[in-house]
PDB file of N, CA and C in Angstrom:
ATOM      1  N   UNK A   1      39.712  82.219 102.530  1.00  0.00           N
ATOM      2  CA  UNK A   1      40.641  82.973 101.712  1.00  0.00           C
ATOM      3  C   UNK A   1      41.332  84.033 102.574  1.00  0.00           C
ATOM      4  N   UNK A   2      42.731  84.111 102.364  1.00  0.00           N
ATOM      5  CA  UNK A   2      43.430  85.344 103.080  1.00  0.00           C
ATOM      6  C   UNK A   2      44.399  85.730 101.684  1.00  0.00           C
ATOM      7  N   UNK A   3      44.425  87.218 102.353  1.00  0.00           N
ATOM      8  CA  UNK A   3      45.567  87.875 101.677  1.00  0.00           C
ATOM      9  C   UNK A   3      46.865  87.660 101.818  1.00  0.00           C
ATOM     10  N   UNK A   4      47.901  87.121 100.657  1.00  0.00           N
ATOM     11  CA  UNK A   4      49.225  86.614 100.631  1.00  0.00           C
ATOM     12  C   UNK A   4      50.218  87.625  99.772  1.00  0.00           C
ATOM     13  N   UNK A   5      51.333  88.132 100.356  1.00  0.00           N
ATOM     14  CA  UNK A   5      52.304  88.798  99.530  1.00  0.00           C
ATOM     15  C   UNK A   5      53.398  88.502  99.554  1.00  0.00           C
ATOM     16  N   UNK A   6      54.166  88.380  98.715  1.00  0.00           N
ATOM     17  CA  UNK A   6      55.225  87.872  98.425  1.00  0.00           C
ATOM     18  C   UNK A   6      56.604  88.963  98.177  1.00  0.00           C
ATOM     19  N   UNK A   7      57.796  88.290  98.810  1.00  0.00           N
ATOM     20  CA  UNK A   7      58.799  89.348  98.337  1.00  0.00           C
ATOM     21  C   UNK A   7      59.890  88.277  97.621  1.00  0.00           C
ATOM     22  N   UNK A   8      60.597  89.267  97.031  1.00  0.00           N
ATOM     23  CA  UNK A   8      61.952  88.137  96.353  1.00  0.00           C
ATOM     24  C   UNK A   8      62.989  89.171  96.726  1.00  0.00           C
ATOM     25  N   UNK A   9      63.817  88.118  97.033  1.00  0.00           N
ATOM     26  CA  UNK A   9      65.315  88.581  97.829  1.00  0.00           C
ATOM     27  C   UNK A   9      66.545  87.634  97.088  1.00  0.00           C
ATOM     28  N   UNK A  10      67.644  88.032  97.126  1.00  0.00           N
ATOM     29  CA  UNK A  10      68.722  87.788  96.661  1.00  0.00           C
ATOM     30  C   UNK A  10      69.123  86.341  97.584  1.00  0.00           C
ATOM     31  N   UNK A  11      68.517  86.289  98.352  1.00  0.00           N
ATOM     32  CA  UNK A  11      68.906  84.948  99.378  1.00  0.00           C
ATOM     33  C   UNK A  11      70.269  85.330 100.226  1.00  0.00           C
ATOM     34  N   UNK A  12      70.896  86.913 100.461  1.00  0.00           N
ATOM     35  CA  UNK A  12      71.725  87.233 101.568  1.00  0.00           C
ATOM     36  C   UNK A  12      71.539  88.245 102.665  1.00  0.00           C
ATOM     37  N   UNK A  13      70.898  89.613 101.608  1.00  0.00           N
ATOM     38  CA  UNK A  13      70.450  90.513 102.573  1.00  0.00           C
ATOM     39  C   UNK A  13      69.237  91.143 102.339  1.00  0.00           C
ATOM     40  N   UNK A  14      68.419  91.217 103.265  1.00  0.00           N
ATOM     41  CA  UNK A  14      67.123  92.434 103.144  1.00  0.00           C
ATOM     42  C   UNK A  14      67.466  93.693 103.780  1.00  0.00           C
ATOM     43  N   UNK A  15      67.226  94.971 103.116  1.00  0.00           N
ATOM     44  CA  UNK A  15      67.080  96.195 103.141  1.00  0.00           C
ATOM     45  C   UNK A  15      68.132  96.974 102.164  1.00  0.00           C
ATOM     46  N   UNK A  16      69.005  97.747 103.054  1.00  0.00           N
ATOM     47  CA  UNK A  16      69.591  98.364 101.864  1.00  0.00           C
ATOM     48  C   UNK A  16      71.519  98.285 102.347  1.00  0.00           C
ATOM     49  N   UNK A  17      72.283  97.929 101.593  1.00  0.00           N
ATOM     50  CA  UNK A  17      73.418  98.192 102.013  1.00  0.00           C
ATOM     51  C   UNK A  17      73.856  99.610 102.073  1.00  0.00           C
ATOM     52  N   UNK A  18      74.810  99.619 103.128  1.00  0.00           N
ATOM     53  CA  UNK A  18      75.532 100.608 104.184  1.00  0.00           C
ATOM     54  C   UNK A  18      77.204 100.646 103.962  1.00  0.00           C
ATOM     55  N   UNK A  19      77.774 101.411 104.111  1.00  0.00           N
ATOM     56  CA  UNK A  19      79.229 101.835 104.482  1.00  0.00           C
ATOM     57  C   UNK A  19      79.221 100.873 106.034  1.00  0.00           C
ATOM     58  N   UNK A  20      80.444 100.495 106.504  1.00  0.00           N
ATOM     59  CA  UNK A  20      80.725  99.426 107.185  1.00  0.00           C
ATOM     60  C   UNK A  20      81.607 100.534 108.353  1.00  0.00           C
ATOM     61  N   UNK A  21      81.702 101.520 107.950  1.00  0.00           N
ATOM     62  CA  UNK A  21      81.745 103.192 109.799  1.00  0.00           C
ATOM     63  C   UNK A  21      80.986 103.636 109.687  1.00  0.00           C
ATOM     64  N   UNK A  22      80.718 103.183 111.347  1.00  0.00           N
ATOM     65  CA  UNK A  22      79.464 103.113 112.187  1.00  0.00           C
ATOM     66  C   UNK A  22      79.119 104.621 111.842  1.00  0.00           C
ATOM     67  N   UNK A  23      78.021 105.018 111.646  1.00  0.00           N
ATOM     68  CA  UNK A  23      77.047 105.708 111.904  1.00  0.00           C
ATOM     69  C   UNK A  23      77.182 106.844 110.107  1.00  0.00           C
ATOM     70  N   UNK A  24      77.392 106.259 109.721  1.00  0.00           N
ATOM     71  CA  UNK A  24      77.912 107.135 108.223  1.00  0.00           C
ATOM     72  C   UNK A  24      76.879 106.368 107.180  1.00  0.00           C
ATOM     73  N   UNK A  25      75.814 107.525 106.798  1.00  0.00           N
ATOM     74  CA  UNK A  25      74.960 107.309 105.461  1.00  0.00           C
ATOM     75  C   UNK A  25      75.334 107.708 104.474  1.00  0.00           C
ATOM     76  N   UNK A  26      76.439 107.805 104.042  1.00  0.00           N
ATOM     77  CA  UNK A  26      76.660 107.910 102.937  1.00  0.00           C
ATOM     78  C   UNK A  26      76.598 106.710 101.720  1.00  0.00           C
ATOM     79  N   UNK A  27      75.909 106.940 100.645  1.00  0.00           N
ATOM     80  CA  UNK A  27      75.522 105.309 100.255  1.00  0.00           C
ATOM     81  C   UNK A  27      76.793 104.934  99.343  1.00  0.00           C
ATOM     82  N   UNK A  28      77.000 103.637  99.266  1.00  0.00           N
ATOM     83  CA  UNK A  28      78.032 103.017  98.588  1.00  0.00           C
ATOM     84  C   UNK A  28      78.072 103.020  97.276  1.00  0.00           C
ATOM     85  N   UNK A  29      78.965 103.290  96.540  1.00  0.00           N
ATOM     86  CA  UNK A  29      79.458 103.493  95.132  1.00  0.00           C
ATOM     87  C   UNK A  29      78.695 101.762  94.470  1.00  0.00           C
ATOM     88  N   UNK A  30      79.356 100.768  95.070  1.00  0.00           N
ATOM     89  CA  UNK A  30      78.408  99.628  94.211  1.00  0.00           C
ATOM     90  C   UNK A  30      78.023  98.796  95.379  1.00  0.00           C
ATOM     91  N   UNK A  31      77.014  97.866  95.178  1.00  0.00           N
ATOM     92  CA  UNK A  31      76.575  96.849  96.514  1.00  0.00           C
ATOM     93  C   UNK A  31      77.390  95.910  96.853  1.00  0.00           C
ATOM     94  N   UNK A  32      78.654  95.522  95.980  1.00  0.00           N
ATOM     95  CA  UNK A  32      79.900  95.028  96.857  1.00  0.00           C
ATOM     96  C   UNK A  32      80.432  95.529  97.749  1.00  0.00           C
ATOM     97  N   UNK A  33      80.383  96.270  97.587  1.00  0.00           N
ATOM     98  CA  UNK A  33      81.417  97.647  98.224  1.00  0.00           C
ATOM     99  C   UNK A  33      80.903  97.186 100.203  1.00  0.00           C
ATOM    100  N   UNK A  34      82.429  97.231 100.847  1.00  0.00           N
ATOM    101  CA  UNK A  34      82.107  97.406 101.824  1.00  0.00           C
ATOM    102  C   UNK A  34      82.092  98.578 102.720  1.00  0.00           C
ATOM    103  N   UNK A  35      82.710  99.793 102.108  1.00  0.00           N
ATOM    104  CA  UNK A  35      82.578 101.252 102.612  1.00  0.00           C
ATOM    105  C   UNK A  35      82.119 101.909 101.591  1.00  0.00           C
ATOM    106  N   UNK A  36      81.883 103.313 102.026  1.00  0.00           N
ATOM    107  CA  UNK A  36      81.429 104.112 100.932  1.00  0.00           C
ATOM    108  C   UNK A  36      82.566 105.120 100.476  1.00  0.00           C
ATOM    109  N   UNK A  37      82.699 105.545  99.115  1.00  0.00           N
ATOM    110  CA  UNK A  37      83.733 106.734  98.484  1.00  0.00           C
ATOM    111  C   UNK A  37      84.778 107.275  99.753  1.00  0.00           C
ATOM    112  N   UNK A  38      83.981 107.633 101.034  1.00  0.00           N
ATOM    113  CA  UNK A  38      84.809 108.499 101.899  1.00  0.00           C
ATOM    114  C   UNK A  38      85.775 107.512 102.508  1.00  0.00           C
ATOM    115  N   UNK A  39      85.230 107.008 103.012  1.00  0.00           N
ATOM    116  CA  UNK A  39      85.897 105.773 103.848  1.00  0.00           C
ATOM    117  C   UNK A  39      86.283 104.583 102.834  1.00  0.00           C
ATOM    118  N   UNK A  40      86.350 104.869 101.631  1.00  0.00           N
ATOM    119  CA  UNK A  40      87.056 103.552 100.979  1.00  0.00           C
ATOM    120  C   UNK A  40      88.045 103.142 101.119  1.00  0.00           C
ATOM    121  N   UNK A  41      89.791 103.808 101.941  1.00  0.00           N
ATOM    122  CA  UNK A  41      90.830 103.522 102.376  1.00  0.00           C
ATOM    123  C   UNK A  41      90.459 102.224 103.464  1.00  0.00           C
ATOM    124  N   UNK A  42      89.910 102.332 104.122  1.00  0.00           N
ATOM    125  CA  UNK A  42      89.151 100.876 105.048  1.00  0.00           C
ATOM    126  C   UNK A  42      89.339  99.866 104.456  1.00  0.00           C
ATOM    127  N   UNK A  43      89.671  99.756 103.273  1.00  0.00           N
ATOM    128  CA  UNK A  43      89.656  98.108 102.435  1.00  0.00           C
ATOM    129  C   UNK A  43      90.707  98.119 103.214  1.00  0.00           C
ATOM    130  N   UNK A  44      91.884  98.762 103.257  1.00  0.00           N
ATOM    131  CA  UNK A  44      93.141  98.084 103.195  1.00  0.00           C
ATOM    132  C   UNK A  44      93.080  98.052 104.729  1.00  0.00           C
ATOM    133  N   UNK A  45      92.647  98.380 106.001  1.00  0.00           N
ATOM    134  CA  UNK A  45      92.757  98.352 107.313  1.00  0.00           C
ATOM    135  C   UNK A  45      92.103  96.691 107.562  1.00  0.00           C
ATOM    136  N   UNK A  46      93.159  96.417 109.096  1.00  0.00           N
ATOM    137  CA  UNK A  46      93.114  94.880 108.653  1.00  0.00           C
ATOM    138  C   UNK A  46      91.026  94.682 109.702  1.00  0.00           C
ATOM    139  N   UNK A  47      90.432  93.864 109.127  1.00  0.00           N
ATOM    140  CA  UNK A  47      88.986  93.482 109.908  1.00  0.00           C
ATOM    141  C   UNK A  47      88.895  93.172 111.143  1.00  0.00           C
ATOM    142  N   UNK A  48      89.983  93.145 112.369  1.00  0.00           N
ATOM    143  CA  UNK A  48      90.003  92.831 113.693  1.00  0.00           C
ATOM    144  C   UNK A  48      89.393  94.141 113.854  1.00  0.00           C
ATOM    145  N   UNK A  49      88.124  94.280 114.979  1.00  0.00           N
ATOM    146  CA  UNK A  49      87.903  95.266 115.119  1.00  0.00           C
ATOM    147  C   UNK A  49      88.847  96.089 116.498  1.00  0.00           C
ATOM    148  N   UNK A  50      88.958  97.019 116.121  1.00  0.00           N
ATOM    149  CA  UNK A  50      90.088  97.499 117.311  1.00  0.00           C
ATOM    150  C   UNK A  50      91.427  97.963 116.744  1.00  0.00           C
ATOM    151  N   UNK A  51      91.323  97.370 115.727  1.00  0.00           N
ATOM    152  CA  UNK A  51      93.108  96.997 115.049  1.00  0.00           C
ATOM    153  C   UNK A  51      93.409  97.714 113.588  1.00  0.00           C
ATOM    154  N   UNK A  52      93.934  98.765 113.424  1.00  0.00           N
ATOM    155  CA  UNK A  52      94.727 100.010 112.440  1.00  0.00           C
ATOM    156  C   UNK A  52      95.426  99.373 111.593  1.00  0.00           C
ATOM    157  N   UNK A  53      95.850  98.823 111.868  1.00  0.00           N
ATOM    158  CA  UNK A  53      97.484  98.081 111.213  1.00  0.00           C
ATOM    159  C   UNK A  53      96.795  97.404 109.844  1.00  0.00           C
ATOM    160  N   UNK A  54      97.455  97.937 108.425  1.00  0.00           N
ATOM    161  CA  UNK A  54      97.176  97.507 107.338  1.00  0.00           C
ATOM    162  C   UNK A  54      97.636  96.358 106.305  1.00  0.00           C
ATOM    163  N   UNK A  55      96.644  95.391 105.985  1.00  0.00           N
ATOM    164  CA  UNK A  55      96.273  94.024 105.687  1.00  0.00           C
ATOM    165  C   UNK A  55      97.452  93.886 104.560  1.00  0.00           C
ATOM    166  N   UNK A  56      97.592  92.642 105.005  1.00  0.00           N
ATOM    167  CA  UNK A  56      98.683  91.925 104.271  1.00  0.00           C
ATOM    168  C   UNK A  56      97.883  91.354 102.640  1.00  0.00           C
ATOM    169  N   UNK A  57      98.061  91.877 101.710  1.00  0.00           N
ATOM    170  CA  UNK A  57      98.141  91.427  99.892  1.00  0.00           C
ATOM    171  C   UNK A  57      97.209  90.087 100.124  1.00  0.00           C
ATOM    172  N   UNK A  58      96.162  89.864  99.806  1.00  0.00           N
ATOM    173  CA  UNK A  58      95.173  88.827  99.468  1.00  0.00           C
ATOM    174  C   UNK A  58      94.383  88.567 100.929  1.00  0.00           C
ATOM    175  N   UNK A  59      94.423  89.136 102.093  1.00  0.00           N
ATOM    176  CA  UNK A  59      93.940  88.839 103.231  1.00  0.00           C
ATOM    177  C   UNK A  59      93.325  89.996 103.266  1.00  0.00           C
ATOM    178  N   UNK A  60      92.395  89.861 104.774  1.00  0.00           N
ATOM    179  CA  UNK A  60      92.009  90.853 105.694  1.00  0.00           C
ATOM    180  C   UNK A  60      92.072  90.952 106.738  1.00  0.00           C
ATOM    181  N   UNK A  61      93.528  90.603 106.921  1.00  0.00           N
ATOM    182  CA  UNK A  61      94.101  90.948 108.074  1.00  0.00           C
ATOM    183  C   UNK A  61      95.326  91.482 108.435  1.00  0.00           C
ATOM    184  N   UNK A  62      96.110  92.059 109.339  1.00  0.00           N
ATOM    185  CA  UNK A  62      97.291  92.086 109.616  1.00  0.00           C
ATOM    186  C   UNK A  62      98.391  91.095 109.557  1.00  0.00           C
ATOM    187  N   UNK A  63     100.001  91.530 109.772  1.00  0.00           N
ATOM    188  CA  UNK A  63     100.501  90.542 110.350  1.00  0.00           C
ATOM    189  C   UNK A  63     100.563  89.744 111.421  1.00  0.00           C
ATOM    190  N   UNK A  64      99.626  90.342 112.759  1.00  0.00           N
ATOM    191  CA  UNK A  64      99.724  90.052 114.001  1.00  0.00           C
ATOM    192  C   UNK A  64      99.134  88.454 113.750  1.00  0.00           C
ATOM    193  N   UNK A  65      99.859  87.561 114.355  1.00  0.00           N
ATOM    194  CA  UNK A  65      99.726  85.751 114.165  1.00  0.00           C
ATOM    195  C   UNK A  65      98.108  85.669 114.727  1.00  0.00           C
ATOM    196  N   UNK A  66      97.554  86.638 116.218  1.00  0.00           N
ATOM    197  CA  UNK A  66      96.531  86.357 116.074  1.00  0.00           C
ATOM    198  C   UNK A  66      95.269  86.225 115.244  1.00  0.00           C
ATOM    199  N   UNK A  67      95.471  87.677 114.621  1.00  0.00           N
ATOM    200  CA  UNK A  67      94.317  88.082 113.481  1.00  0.00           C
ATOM    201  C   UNK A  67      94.803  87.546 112.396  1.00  0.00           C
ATOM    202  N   UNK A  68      96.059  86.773 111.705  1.00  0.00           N
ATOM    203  CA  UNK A  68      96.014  85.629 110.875  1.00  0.00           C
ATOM    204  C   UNK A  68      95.028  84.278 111.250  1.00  0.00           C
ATOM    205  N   UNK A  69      94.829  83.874 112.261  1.00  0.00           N
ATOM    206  CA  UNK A  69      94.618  82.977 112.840  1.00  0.00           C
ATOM    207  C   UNK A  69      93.081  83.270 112.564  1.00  0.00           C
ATOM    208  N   UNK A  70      92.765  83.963 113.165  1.00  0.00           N
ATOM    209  CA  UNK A  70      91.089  84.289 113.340  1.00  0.00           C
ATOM    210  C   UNK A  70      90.568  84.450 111.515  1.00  0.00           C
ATOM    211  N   UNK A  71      91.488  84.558 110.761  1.00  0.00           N
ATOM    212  CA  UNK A  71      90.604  85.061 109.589  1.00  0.00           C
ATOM    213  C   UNK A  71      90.924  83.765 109.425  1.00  0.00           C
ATOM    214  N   UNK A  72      91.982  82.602 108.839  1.00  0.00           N
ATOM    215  CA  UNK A  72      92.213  81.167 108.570  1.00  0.00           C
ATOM    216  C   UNK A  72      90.883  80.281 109.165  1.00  0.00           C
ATOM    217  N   UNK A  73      90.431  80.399 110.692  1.00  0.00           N
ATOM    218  CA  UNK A  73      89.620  79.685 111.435  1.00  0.00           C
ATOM    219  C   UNK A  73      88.153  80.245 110.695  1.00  0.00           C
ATOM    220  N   UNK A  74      87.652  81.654 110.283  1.00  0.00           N
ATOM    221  CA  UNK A  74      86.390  81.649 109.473  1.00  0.00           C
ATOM    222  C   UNK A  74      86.876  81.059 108.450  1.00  0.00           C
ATOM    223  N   UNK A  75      87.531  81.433 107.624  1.00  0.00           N
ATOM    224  CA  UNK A  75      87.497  79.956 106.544  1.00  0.00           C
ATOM    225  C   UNK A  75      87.287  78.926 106.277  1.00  0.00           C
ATOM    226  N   UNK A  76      87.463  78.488 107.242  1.00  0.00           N
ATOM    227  CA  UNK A  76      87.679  76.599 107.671  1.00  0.00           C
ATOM    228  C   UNK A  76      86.345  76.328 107.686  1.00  0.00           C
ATOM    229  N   UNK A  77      85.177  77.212 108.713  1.00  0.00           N
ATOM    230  CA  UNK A  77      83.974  77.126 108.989  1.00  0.00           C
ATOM    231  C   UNK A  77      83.270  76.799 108.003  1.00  0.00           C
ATOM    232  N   UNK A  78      83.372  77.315 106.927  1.00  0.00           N
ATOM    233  CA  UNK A  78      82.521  76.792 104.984  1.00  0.00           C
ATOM    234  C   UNK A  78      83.189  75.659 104.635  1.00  0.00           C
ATOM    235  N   UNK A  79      84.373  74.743 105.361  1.00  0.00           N
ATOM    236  CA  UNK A  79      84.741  74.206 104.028  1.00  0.00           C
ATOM    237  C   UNK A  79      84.199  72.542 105.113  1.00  0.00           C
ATOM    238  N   UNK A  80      83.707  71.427 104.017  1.00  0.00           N
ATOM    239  CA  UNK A  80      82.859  70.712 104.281  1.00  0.00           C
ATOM    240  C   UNK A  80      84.206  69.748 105.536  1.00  0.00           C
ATOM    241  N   UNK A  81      85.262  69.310 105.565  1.00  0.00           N
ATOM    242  CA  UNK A  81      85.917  68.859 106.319  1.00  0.00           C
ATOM    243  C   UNK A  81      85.707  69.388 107.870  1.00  0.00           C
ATOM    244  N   UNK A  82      85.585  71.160 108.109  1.00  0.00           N
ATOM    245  CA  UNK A  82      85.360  71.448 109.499  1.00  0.00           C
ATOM    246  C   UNK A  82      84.161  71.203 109.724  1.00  0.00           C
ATOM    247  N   UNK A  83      82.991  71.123 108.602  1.00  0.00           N
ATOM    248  CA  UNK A  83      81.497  70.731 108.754  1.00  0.00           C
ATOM    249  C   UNK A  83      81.488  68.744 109.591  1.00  0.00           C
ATOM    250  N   UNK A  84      82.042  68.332 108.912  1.00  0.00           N
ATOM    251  CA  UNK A  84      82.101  66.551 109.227  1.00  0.00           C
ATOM    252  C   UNK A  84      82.994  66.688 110.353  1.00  0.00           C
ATOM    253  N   UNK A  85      83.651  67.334 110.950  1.00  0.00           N
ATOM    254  CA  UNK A  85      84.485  66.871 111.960  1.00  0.00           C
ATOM    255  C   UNK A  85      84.037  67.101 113.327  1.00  0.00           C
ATOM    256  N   UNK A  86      82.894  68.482 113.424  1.00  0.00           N
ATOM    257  CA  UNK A  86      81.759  68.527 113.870  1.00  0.00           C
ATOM    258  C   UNK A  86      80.419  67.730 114.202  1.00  0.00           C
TER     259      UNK A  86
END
C-alpha cells in the first residue's frame, strides 16, 4: 500500500494566472484576461514581441505583412489539413 493524491485541473494551466508585463503582480480582473486592469490597453498592442504598433480589428497583430503572416501560420498549426500534410 502507498499513499496516492490526486489533483484536478482544467486540462490547460496549473498555478495561478498572471498579467502578460513581465514582472507585474497585479492579479487579473477575470482568468481570460490576458493583462491586468493597469496594463489592459495591451489588448490592442499587436503580440510580436518587440512591436508597439496597434492590432488590426479581429487580429493580434499589426499591419506589418510579417506579423500578419506569423499569426495566419499559428493558426494553420490546429487545423487538421497542416496536421496531415505533416
Amino acid at each position: 500500500m502507498s499513499k496516492c493524491q490526486v489533483i484536478v485541473s482544467d486540462g490547460i494551466t496549473l498555478g495561478h494566472p498572471c498579467c502578460g508585463e513581465f514582472c507585474c503582480m497585479t492579479p487579473l480582473a477575470n482568468n481570460q484576461d490576458h493583462f491586468c486592469p493597469i496594463h489592459y490597453a495591451l489588448h490592442n498592442v499587436c503580440s510580436v514581441v518587440g512591436c508597439n504598433e496597434l492590432i488590426v480589428d479581429g487580429t493580434k497583430s499589426c499591419t506589418h505583412p510579417k506579423h500578419q503572416t506569423m499569426e495566419r501560420l499559428k493558426f494553420q498549426k490546429g487545423k487538421a489539413a497542416f496536421t496531415l500534410r505533416d
